[in-house]
Protein backbone atom coordinates (compact mmCIF):
# COMPACT_ATOMS: atom_id res chain seq x y z
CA UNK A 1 4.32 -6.37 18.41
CA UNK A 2 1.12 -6.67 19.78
CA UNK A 3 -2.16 -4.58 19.00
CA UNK A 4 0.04 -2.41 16.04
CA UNK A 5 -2.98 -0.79 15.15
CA UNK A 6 -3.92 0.30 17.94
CA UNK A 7 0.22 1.78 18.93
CA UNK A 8 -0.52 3.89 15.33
CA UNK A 9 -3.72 5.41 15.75
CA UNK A 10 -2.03 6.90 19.33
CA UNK A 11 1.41 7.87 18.03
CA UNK A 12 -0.34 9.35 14.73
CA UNK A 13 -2.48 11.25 17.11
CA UNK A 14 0.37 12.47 19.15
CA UNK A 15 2.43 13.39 16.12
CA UNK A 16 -0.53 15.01 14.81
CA UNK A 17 -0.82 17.38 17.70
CA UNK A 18 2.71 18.10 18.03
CA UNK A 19 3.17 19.21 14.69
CA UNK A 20 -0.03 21.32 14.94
CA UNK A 21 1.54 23.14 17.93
CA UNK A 22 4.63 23.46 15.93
CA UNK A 23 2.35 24.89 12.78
CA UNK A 24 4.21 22.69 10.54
CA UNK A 25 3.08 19.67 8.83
CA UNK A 26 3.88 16.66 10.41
CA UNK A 27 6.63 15.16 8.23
CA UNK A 28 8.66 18.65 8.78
CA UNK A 29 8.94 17.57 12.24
CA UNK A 30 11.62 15.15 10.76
CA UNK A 31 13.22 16.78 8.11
CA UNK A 32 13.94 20.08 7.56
CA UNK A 33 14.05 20.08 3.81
CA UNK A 34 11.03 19.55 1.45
CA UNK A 35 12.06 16.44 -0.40
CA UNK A 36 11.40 16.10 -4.02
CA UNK A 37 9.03 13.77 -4.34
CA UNK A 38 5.99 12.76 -6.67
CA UNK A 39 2.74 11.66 -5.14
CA UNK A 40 1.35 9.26 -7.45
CA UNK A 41 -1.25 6.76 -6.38
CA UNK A 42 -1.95 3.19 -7.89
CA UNK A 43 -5.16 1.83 -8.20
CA UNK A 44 -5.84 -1.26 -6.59
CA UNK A 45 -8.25 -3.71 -8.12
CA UNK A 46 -10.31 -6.14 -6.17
CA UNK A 47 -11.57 -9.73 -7.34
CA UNK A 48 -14.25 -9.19 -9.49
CA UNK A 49 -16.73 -12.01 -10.78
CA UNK A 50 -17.24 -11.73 -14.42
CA UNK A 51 -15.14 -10.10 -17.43
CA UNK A 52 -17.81 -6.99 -17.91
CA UNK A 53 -17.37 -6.25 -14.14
CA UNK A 54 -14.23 -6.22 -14.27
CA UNK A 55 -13.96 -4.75 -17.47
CA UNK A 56 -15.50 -1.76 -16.15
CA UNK A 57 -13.44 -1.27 -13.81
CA UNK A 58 -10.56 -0.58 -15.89
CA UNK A 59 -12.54 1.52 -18.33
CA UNK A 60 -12.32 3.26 -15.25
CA UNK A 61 -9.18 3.44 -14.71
CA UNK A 62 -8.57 4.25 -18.10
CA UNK A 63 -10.96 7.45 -17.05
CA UNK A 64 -8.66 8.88 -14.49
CA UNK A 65 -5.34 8.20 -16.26
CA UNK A 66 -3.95 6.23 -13.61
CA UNK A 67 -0.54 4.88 -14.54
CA UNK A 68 0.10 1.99 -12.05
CA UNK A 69 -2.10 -0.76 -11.28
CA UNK A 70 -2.18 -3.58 -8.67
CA UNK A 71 -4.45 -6.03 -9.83
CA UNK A 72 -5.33 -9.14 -7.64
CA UNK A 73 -5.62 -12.88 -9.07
CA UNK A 74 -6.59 -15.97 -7.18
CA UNK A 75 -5.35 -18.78 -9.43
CA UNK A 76 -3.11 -19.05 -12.33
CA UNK A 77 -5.72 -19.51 -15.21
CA UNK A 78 -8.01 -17.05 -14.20
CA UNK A 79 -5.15 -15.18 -13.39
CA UNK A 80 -3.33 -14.89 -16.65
CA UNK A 81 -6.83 -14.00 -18.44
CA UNK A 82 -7.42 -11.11 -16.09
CA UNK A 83 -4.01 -10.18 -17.03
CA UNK A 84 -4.73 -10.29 -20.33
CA UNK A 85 -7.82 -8.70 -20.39
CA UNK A 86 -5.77 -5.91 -18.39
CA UNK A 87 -2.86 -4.99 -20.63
CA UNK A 88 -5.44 -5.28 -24.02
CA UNK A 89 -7.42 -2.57 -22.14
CA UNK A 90 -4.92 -0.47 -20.29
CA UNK A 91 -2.40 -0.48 -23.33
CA UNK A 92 1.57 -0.62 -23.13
CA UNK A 93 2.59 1.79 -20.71
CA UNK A 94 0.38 1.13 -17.59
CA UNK A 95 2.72 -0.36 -14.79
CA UNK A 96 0.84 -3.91 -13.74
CA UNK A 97 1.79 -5.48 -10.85
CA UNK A 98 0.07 -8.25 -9.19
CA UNK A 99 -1.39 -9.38 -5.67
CA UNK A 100 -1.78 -12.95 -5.53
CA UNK A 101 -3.07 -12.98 -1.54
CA UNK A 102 -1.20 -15.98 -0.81
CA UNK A 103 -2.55 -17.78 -3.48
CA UNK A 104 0.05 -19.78 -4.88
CA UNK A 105 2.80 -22.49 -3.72
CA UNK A 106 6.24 -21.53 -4.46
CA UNK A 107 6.52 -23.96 -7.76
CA UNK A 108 2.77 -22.69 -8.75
CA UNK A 109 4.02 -19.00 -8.21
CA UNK A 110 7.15 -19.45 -10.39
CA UNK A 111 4.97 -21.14 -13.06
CA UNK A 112 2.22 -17.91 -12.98
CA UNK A 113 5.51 -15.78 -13.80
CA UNK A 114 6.56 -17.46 -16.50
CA UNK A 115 3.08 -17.96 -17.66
CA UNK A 116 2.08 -13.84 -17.53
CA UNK A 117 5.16 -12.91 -19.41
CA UNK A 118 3.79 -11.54 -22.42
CA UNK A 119 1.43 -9.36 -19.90
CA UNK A 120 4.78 -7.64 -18.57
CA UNK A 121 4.01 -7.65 -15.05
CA UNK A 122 5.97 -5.95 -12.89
CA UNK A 123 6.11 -7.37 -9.19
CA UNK A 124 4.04 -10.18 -7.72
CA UNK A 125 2.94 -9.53 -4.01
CA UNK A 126 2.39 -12.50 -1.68
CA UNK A 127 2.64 -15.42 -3.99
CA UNK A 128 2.44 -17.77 -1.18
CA UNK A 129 0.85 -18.22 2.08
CA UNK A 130 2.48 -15.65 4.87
CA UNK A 131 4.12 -18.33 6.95
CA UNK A 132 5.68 -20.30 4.26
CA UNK A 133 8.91 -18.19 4.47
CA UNK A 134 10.96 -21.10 2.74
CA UNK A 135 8.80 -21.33 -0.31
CA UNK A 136 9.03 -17.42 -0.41
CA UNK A 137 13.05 -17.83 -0.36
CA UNK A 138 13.03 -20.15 -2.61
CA UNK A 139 10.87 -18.51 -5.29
CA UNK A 140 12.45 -14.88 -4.56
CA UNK A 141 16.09 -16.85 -5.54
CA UNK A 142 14.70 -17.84 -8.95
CA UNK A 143 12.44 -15.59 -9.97
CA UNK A 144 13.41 -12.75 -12.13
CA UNK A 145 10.25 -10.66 -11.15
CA UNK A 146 10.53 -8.79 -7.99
CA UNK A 147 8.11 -10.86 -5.04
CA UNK A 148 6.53 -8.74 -2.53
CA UNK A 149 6.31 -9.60 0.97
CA UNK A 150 2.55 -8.92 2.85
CA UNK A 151 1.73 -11.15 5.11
CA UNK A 152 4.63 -12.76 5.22
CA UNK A 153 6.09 -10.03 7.19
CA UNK A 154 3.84 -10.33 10.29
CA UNK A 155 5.31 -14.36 11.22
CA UNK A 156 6.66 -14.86 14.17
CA UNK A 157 10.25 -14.44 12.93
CA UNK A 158 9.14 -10.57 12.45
CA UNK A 159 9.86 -8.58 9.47
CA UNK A 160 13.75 -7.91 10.52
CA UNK A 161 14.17 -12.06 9.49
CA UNK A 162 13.08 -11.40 5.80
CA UNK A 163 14.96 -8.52 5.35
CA UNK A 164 18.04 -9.80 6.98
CA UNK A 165 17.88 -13.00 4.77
CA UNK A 166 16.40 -11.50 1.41
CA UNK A 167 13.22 -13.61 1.60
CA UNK A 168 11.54 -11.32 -0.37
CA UNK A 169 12.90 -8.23 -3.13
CA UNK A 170 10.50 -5.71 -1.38
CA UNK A 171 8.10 -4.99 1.45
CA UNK A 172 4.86 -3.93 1.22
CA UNK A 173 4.62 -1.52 4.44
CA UNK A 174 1.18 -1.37 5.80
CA UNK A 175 1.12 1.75 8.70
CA UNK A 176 -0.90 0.28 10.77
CA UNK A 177 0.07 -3.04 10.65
CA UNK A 178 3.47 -1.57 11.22
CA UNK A 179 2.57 0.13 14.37
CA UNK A 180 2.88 3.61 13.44
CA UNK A 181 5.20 6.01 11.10
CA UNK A 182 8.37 5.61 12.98
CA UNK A 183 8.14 1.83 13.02
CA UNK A 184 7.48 1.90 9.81
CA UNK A 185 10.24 4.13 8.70
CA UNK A 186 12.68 1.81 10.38
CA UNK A 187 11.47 -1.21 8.70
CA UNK A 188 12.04 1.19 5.24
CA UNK A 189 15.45 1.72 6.36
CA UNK A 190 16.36 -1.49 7.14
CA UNK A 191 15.33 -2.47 4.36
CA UNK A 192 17.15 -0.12 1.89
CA UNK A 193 20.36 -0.84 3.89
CA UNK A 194 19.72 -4.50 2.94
CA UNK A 195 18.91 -3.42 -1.17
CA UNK A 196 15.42 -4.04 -0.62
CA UNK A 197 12.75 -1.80 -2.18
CA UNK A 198 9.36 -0.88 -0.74
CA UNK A 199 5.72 0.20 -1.26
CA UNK A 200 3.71 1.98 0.82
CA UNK A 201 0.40 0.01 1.04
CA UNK A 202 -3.13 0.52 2.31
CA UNK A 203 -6.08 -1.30 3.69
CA UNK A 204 -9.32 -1.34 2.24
CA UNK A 205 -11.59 1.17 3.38
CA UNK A 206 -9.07 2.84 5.89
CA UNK A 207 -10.12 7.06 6.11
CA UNK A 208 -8.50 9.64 5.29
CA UNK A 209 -6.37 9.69 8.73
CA UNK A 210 -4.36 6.58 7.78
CA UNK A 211 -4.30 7.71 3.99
CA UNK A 212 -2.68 11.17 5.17
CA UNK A 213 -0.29 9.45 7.47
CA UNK A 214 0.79 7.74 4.29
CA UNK A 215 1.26 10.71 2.63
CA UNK A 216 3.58 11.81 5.13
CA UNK A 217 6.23 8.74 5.44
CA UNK A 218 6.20 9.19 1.24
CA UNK A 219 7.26 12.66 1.75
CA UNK A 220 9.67 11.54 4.35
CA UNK A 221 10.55 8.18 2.38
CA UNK A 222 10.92 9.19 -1.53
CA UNK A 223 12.40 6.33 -3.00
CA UNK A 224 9.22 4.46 -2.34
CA UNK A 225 7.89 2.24 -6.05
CA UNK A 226 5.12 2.52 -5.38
CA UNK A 227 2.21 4.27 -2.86
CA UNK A 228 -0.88 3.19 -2.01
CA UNK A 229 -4.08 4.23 -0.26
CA UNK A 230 -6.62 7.79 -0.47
CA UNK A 231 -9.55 6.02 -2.22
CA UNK A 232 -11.75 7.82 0.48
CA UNK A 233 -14.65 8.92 -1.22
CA UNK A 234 -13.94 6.53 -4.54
CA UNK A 235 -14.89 3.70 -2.43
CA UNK A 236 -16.36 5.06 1.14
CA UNK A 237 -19.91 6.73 1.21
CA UNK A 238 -18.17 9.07 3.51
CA UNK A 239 -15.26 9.84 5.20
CA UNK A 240 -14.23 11.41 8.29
CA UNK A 241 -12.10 14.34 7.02
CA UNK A 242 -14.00 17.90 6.42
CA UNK A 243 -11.16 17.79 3.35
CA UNK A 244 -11.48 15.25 0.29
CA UNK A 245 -8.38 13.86 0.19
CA UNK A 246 -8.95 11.36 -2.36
CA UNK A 247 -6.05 11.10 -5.30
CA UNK A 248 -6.73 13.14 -8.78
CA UNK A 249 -6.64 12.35 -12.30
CA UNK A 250 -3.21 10.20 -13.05
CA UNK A 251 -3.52 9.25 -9.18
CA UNK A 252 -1.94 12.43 -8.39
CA UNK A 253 -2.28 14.14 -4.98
CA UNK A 254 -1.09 17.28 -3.32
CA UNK A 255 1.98 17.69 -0.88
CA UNK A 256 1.15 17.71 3.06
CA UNK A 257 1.50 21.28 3.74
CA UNK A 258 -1.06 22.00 6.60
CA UNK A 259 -0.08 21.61 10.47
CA UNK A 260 -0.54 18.32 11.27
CA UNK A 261 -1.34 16.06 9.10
CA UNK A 262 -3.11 18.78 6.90
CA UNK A 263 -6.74 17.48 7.56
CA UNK A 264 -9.71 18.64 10.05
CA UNK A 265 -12.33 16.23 11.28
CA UNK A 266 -15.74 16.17 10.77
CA UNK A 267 -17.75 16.03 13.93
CA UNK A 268 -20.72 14.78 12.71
CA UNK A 269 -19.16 11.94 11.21
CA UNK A 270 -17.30 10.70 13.75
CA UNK A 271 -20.24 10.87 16.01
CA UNK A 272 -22.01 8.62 13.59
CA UNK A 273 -19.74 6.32 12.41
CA UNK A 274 -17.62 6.02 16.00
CA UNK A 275 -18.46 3.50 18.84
CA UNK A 276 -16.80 4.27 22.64
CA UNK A 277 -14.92 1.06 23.94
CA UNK A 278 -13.41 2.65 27.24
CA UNK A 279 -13.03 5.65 28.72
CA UNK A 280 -9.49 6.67 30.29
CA UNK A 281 -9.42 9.01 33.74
């Protein structure tokens, strides 16, 4: 699919309206029941140089009572000491899961699992490099930690291939590299036809629009391990929503229950922060 981005920010914005002229929010335009679901956000932590950098980071973490943690590693060594460092200062019962960014090659991947074993981690995202869909294979065969696919499910051979073959144990689904909510609930339900699980991921810095359409395919989507995204104003000086949508202590957030997707934007923002590419007449 090409330009996925831009298909979501249009089919967002035309769910968006329909649901406000239903006065509904936007996931009841697909489901007539309220699901019972839990909106929990992980934290996601970035490379940092230096163990008191990062060490403040999870102090924290530790602040806000956040229970699930992605933490990203760019080599095994460093990689196993940031682990460390994270389980000493998190304690037993924060979930750890790692994003290696492509990091690794398949044997090198296999050999960071067995490695971070005493850290109890539980999933690895992208070990290897998005196209190597063989090494992937071969590493989601033997390993006995879930792999996550990123990257890996934007090759040519399109995220149906990996599901279809079990190149992966889960999908990290990205909305807008998706191409919008119903795409991505389709990959979702491929996927769980298939036994595959799935996160619902984010990009850095997206706003509060993206984070909110997230909220909604969670609602919609409950089995979901993990979710993803509303950092707003943890990590942008400002966003574009008059609401702060940004996740609470233990990364909990509220339920979509607004028309739409339950936020207003702010004019003044969006003046500042947008640039016009075209105009359409």
């Amino acid at each position: 699919m090409k330009h996925p981005a831009a298909w979501a920010a249009l089919e967002i914005a035309s769910l968006d309206l329909w649901a406000r002229s239903q006065e509904v929010p936007l996931w009841r335009l697909f489901s007539e029941r309220t699901p019972d679901v839990d909106l929990r956000y992980s934290a996601v932590l970035p490379l940092v140089q230096g163990e008191p950098a990062f060490a403040e980071l999870l102090e924290l973490i530790r602040g806000v009572r956040i229970n699930a943690v992605k933490i990203k590693v760019s080599d095994l060594q460093s990689g196993l000491s940031t682990l460390s460092l994270s389980r000493d200062r998190l304690g037993p019962d924060v979930d750890i899961r790692v994003d290696a960014n492509a990091a690794f090659s398949a044997e090198e991947a296999l050999a960071f699992i067995e490695a971070a074993t005493s850290s109890r981690i539980s999933a690895l995202e992208q070990p290897v490099p998005g196209d190597d869909l063989d090494g992937m294979a071969w590493l989601t065969q033997r390993s006995e930690l879930p792999i996550i696919a990123d990257e890996s499910m934007y090759t040519d051979r399109g995220v149906a291939y990996l599901i279809e073959h079990r190149i992966c144990h889960g999908l990290n689904v990205r909305l807008s590299s998706c191409g919008g909510i119903l795409k991505s609930l389709k990959v979702i339900d491929h996927a769980a036809e298939k036994g595959l699980f799935f996160q619902i991921g984010a990009h850095v810095g997206e706003s509060a629009i993206l984070s909110m359409a997230g909220r909604h395919v969670a609602m919609l989507r409950p089995t979901l391990r993990y979710l993803e995204g509303s950092f707003s104003r943890y990590v942008l000086s400002e966003d574009v929503s008059l609401q702060n949508i940004s996740f609470a202590g233990e990364g909990c957030a509220e339920l979509p229950a607004e028309p739409g997707l339950g936020i207003d934007i702010d004019p003044d923002v969006l003046k500042r922060r947008a640039r016009l590419i075209s105009v359409v007449s």
